[in-house]
Protein backbone atom coordinates (compact mmCIF):
# COMPACT_ATOMS: atom_id res chain seq x y z
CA UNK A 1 -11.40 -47.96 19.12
CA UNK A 2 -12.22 -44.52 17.58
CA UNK A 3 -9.15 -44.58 15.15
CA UNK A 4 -9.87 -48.61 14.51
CA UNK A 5 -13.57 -47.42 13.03
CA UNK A 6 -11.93 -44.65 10.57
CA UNK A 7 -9.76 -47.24 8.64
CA UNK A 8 -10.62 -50.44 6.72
CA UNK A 9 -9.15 -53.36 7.97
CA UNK A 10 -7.50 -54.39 4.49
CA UNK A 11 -5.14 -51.97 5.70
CA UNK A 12 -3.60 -54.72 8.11
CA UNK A 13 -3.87 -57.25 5.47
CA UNK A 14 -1.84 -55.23 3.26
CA UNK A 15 0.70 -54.61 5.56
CA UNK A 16 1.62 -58.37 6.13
CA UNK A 17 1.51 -59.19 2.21
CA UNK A 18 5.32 -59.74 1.78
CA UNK A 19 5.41 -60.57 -1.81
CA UNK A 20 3.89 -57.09 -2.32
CA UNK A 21 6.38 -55.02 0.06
CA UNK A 22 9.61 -56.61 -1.41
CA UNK A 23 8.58 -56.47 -4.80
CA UNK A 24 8.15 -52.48 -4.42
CA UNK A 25 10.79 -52.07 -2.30
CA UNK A 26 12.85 -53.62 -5.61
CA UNK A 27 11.27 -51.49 -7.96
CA UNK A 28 11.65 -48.37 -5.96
CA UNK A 29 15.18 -49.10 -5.50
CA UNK A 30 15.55 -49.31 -9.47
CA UNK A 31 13.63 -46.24 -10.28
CA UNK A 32 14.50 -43.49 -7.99
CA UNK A 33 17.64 -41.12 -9.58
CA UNK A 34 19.50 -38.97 -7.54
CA UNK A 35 17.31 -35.58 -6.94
CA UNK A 36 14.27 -37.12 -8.17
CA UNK A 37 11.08 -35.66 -6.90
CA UNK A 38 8.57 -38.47 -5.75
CA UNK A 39 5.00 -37.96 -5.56
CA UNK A 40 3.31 -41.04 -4.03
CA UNK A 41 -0.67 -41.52 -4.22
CA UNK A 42 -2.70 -43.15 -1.22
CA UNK A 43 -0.06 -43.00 1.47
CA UNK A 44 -1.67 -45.20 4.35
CA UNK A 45 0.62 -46.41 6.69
CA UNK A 46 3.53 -44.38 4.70
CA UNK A 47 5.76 -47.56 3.99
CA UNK A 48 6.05 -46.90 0.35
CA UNK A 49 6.75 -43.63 0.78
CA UNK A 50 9.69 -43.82 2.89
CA UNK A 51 10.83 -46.71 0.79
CA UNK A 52 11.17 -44.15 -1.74
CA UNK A 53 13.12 -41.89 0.55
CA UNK A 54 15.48 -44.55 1.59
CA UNK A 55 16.34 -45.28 -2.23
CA UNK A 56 17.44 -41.83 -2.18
CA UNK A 57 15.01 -39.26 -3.51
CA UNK A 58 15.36 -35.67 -2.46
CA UNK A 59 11.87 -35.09 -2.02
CA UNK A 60 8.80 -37.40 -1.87
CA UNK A 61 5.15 -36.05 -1.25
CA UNK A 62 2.26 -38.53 -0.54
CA UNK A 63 -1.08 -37.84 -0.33
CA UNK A 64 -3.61 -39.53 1.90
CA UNK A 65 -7.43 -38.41 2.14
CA UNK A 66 -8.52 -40.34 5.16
CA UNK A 67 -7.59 -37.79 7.33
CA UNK A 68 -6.63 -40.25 10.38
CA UNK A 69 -4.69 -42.58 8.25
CA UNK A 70 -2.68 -39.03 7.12
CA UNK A 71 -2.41 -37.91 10.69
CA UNK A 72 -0.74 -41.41 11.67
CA UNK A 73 1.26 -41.29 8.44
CA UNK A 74 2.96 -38.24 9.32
CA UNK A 75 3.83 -39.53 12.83
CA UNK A 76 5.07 -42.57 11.79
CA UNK A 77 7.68 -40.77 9.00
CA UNK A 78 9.09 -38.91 11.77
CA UNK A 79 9.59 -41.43 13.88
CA UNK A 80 11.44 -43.39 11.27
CA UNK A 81 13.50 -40.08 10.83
CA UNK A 82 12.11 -39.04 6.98
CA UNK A 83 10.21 -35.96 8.62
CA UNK A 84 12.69 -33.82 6.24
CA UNK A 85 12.31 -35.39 3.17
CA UNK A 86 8.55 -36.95 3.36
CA UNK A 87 5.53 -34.65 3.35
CA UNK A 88 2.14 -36.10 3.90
CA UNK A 89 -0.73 -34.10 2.30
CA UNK A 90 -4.28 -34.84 3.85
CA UNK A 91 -6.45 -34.06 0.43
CA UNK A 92 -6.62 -36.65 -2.61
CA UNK A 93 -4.42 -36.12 -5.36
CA UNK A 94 -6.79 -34.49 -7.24
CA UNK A 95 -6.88 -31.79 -4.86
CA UNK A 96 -2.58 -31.33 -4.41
CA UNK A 97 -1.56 -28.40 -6.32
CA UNK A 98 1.67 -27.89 -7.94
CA UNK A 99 3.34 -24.50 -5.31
CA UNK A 100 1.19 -25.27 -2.71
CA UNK A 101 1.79 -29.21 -1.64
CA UNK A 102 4.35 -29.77 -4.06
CA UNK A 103 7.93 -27.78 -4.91
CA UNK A 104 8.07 -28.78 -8.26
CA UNK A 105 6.29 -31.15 -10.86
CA UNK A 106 7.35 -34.77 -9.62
CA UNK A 107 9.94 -37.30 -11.66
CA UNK A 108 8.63 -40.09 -10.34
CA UNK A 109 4.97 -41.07 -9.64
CA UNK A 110 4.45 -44.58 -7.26
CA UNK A 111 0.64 -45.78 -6.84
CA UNK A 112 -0.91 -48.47 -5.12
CA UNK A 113 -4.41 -47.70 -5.21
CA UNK A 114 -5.55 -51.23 -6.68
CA UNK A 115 -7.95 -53.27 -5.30
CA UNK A 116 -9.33 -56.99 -6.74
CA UNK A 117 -10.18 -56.12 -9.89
CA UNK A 118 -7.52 -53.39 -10.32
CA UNK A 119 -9.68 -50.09 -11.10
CA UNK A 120 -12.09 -50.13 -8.31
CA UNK A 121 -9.93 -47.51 -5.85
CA UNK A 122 -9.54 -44.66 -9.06
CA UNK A 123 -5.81 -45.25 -10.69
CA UNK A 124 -7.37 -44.68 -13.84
CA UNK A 125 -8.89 -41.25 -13.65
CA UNK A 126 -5.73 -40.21 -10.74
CA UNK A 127 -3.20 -40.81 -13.37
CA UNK A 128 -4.69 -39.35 -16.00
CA UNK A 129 -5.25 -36.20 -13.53
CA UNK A 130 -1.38 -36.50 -12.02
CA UNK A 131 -0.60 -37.10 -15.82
CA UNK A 132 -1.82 -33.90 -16.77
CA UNK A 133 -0.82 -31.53 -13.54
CA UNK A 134 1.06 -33.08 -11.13
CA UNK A 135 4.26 -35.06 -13.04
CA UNK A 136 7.09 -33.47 -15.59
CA UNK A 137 6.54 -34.66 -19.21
CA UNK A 138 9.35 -36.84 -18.96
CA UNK A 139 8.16 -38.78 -15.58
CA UNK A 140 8.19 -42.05 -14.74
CA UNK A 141 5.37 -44.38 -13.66
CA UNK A 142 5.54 -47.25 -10.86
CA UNK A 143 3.77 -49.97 -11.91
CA UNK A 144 4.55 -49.39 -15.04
CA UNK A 145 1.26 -51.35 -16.53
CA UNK A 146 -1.39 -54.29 -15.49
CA UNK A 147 -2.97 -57.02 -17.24
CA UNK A 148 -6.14 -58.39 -16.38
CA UNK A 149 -7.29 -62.35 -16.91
CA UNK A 150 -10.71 -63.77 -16.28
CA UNK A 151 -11.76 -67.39 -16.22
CA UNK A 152 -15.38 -69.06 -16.26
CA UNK A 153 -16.08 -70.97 -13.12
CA UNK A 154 -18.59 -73.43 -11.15
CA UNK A 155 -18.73 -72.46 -7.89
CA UNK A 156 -22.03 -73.96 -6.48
CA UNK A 157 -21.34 -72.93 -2.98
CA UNK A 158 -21.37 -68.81 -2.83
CA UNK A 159 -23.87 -69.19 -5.69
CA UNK A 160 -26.73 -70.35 -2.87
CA UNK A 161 -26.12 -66.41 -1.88
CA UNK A 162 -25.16 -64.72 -5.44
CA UNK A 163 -28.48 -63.64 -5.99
CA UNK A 164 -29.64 -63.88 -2.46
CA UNK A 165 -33.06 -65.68 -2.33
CA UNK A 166 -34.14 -68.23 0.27
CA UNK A 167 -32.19 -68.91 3.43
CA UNK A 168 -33.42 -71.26 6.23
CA UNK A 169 -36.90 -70.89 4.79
CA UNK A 170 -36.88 -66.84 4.64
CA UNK A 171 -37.48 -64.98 1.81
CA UNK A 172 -34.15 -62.44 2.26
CA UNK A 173 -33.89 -61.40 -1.33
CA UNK A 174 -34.46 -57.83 -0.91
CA UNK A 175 -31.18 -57.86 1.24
CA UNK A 176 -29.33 -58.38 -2.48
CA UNK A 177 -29.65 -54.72 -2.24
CA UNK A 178 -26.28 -54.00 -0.29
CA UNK A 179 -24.73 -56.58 -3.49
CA UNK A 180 -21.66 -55.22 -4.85
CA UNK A 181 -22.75 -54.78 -8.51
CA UNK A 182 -18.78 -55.17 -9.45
CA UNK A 183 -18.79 -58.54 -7.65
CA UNK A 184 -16.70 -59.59 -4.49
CA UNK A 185 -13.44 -60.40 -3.36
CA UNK A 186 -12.58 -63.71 -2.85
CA UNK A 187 -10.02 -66.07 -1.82
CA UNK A 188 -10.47 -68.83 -4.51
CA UNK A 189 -8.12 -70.71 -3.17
CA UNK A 190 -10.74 -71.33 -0.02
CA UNK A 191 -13.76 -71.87 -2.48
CA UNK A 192 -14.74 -74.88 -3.89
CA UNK A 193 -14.72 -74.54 -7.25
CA UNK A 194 -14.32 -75.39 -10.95
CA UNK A 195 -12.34 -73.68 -14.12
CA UNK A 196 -14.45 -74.11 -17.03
CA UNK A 197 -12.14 -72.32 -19.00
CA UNK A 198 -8.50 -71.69 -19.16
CA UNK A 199 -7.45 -68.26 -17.90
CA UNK A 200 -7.36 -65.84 -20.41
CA UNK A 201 -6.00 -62.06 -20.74
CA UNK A 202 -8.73 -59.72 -21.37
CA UNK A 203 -7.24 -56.13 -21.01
CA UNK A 204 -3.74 -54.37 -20.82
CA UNK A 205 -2.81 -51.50 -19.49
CA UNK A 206 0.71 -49.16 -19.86
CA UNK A 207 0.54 -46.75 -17.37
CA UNK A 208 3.58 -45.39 -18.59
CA UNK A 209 1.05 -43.55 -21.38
CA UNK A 210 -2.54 -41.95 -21.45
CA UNK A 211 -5.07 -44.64 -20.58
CA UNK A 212 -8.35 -44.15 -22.04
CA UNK A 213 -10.87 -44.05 -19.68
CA UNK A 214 -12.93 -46.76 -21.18
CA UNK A 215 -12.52 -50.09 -23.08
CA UNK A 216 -14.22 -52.84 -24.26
CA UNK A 217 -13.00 -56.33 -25.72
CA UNK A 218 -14.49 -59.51 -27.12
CA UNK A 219 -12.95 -62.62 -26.93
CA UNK A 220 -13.63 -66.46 -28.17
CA UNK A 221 -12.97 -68.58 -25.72
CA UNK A 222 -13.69 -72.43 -24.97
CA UNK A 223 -15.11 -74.83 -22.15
CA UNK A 224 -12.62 -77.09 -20.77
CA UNK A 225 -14.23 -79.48 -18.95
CA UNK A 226 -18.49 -79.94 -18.66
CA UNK A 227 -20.20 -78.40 -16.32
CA UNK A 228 -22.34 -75.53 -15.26
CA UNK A 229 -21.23 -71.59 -15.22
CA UNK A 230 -21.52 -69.98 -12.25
CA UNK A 231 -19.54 -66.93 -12.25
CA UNK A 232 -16.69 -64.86 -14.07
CA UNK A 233 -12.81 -64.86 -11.63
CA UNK A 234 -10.72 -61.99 -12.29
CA UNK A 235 -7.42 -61.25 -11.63
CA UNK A 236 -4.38 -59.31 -12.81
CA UNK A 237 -0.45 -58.67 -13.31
CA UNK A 238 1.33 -56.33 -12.06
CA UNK A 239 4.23 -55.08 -13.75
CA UNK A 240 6.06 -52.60 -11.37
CA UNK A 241 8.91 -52.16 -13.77
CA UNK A 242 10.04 -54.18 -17.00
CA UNK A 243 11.73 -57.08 -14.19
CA UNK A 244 9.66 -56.89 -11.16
CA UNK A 245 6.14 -58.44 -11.52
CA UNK A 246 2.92 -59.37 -8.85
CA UNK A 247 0.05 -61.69 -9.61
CA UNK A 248 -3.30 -61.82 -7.48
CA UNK A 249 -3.89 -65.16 -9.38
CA UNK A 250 -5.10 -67.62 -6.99
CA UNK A 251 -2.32 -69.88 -5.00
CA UNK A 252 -0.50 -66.59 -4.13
CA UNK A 253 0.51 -66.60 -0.48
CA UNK A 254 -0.44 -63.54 1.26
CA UNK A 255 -1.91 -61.99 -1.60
CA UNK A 256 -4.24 -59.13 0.12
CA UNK A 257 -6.07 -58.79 -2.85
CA UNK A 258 -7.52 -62.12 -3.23
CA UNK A 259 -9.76 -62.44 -6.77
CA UNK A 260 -12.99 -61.23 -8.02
CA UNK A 261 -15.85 -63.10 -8.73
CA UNK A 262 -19.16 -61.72 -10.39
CA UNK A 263 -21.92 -64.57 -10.67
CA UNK A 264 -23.67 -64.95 -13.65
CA UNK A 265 -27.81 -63.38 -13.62
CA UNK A 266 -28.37 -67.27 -14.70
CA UNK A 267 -26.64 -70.16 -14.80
CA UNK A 268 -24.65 -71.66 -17.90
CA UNK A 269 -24.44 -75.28 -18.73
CA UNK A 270 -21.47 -76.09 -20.96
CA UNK A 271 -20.25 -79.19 -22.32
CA UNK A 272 -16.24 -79.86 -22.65
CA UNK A 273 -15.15 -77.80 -26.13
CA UNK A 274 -17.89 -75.63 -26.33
CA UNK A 275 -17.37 -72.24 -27.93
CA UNK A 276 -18.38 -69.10 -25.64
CA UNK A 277 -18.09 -65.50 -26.07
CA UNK A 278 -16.38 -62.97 -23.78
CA UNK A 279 -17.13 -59.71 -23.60
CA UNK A 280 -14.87 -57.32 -21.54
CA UNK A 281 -15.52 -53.87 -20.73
CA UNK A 282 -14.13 -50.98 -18.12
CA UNK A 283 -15.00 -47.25 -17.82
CA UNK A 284 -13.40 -45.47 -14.72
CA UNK A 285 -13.38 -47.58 -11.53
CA UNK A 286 -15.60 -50.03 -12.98
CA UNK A 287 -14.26 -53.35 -14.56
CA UNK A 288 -16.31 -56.06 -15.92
CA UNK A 289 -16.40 -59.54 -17.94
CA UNK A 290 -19.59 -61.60 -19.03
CA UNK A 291 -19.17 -65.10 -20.48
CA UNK A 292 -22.20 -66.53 -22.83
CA UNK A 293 -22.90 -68.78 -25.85
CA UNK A 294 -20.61 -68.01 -29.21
């Protein structure tokens, strides 16, 4: 019960997602060379770490800062028999030293530390800090980039609760304190709702090069059907190597991701072939797009 409280139960989720373990067992199978020196960020259960071992790399360090996850890690690479060739560091990445936790400047970096609208968990600001430390000039990068899409959508249900205001006659709107001011994850698939616009790509990133830290981008973009604006869906790519892709688009099975949805402050009538305007901006582990007239 103790252990159960110290880790998030996405953890589970994650574990079952299928599509997500074969597609980096694939890619980890293509990108580990003979020798190579993996370094692995946000270790969890340790599954992608060994997977990295098993494709043959001489070395692979992961790091894991929730120090029970780490603890369990560890135990559960010996007991698949990678004790010698896995190390699990307890600190963050940002804390692993090159000497100390690591031999040698890795060859190969693997993340997963996405979440539903891709930045949330840090990649950005841990591979620019890996980037710069941590990895040999010449190192390679698994996924290799992301794209982002966004849609407008009517989704008259959640928005009774997105902002929270009266419920069975109470006035609970000081509660939309614990909001997430990034939005929520949801499984759209479950919603009732409406695309108001076709899905389009707002940002790209190639992790295989510096990523700024921030970005904006402004897009024209139309109504496809009347109706009323509720809320912005995101969702995103991901390109583990040049043949190997994931999508947390909606209809995905087992896609522990799900998508995010931020609700408009107001709502937005729109009539079928209006113009809007779609503005797109991230900085760090924040991610966010706004939909309004043209």
């Amino acid at each position: 019960i103790v252990y159960a409280s110290m880790v998030p139960a996405w953890h589970f989720t994650m574990l079952n997602d299928e599509v997500r373990n074969d597609a980096y067992d694939r890619a980890i199978r293509a990108a580990v060379r003979p020798g190579d020196h993996v370094l692995e960020i946000g270790t969890g259960s340790g599954i992608l770490a060994m997977m990295a071992a098993r494709a043959g790399a001489a070395r692979v360090t992961t790091c894991e800062v929730n120090p029970a996850l780490a603890d369990v890690a560890r135990q559960i690479v010996a007991a698949n028999g990678y004790g010698e060739r896995v190390s699990v560091v307890g600190r963050k990445s940002t804390q692993v030293e090159v000497g100390r936790d690591l031999r040698q400047a890795a060859d190969l970096l693997i993340m997963e530390i996405f979440d539903s609208i891709l930045l949330g968990e840090g990649v950005l600001p841990s591979l620019a800090d890996a980037r710069a430390r941590l990895l040999r000039p010449e190192a390679r990068v698994l996924p290799r980039g992301a794209r982002v899409y966004a849609a407008a959508i009517e989704m008259p249900g959640l928005r009774r609760i997105n902002p929270i205001r009266q419920i069975a006659g109470f006035d609970l709107s000081k509660f939309e304190t614990f909001s997430n001011p990034a939005g929520q994850m949801v499984e759209l698939g479950a919603e009732p709702h409406r695309l108001l616009t076709e899905p389009f790509a707002v940002f790209d990133f190639d992790f295989t090069k510096p990523v700024p830290n921030a970005g904006e981008a402004k897009l024209a973009v139309k109504a496809v059907a009347d109706g009323t604006v509720h809320a912005v869906a995101i969702w995103y790519d991901l390109f583990l190597d040049d043949t190997v892709t994931m999508t947390t688009a909606p209809g995905v099975e087992r896609n522990h991701w799900k998508q995010a949805v931020d609700f408009l402050p107001l709502d937005l009538p729109v009539a079928q072939g209006q113009a809007l305007a779609a503005a797109g901006r991230y900085a760090g582990t924040r991610l966010k797009v706004e939909i309004g007239p043209a």
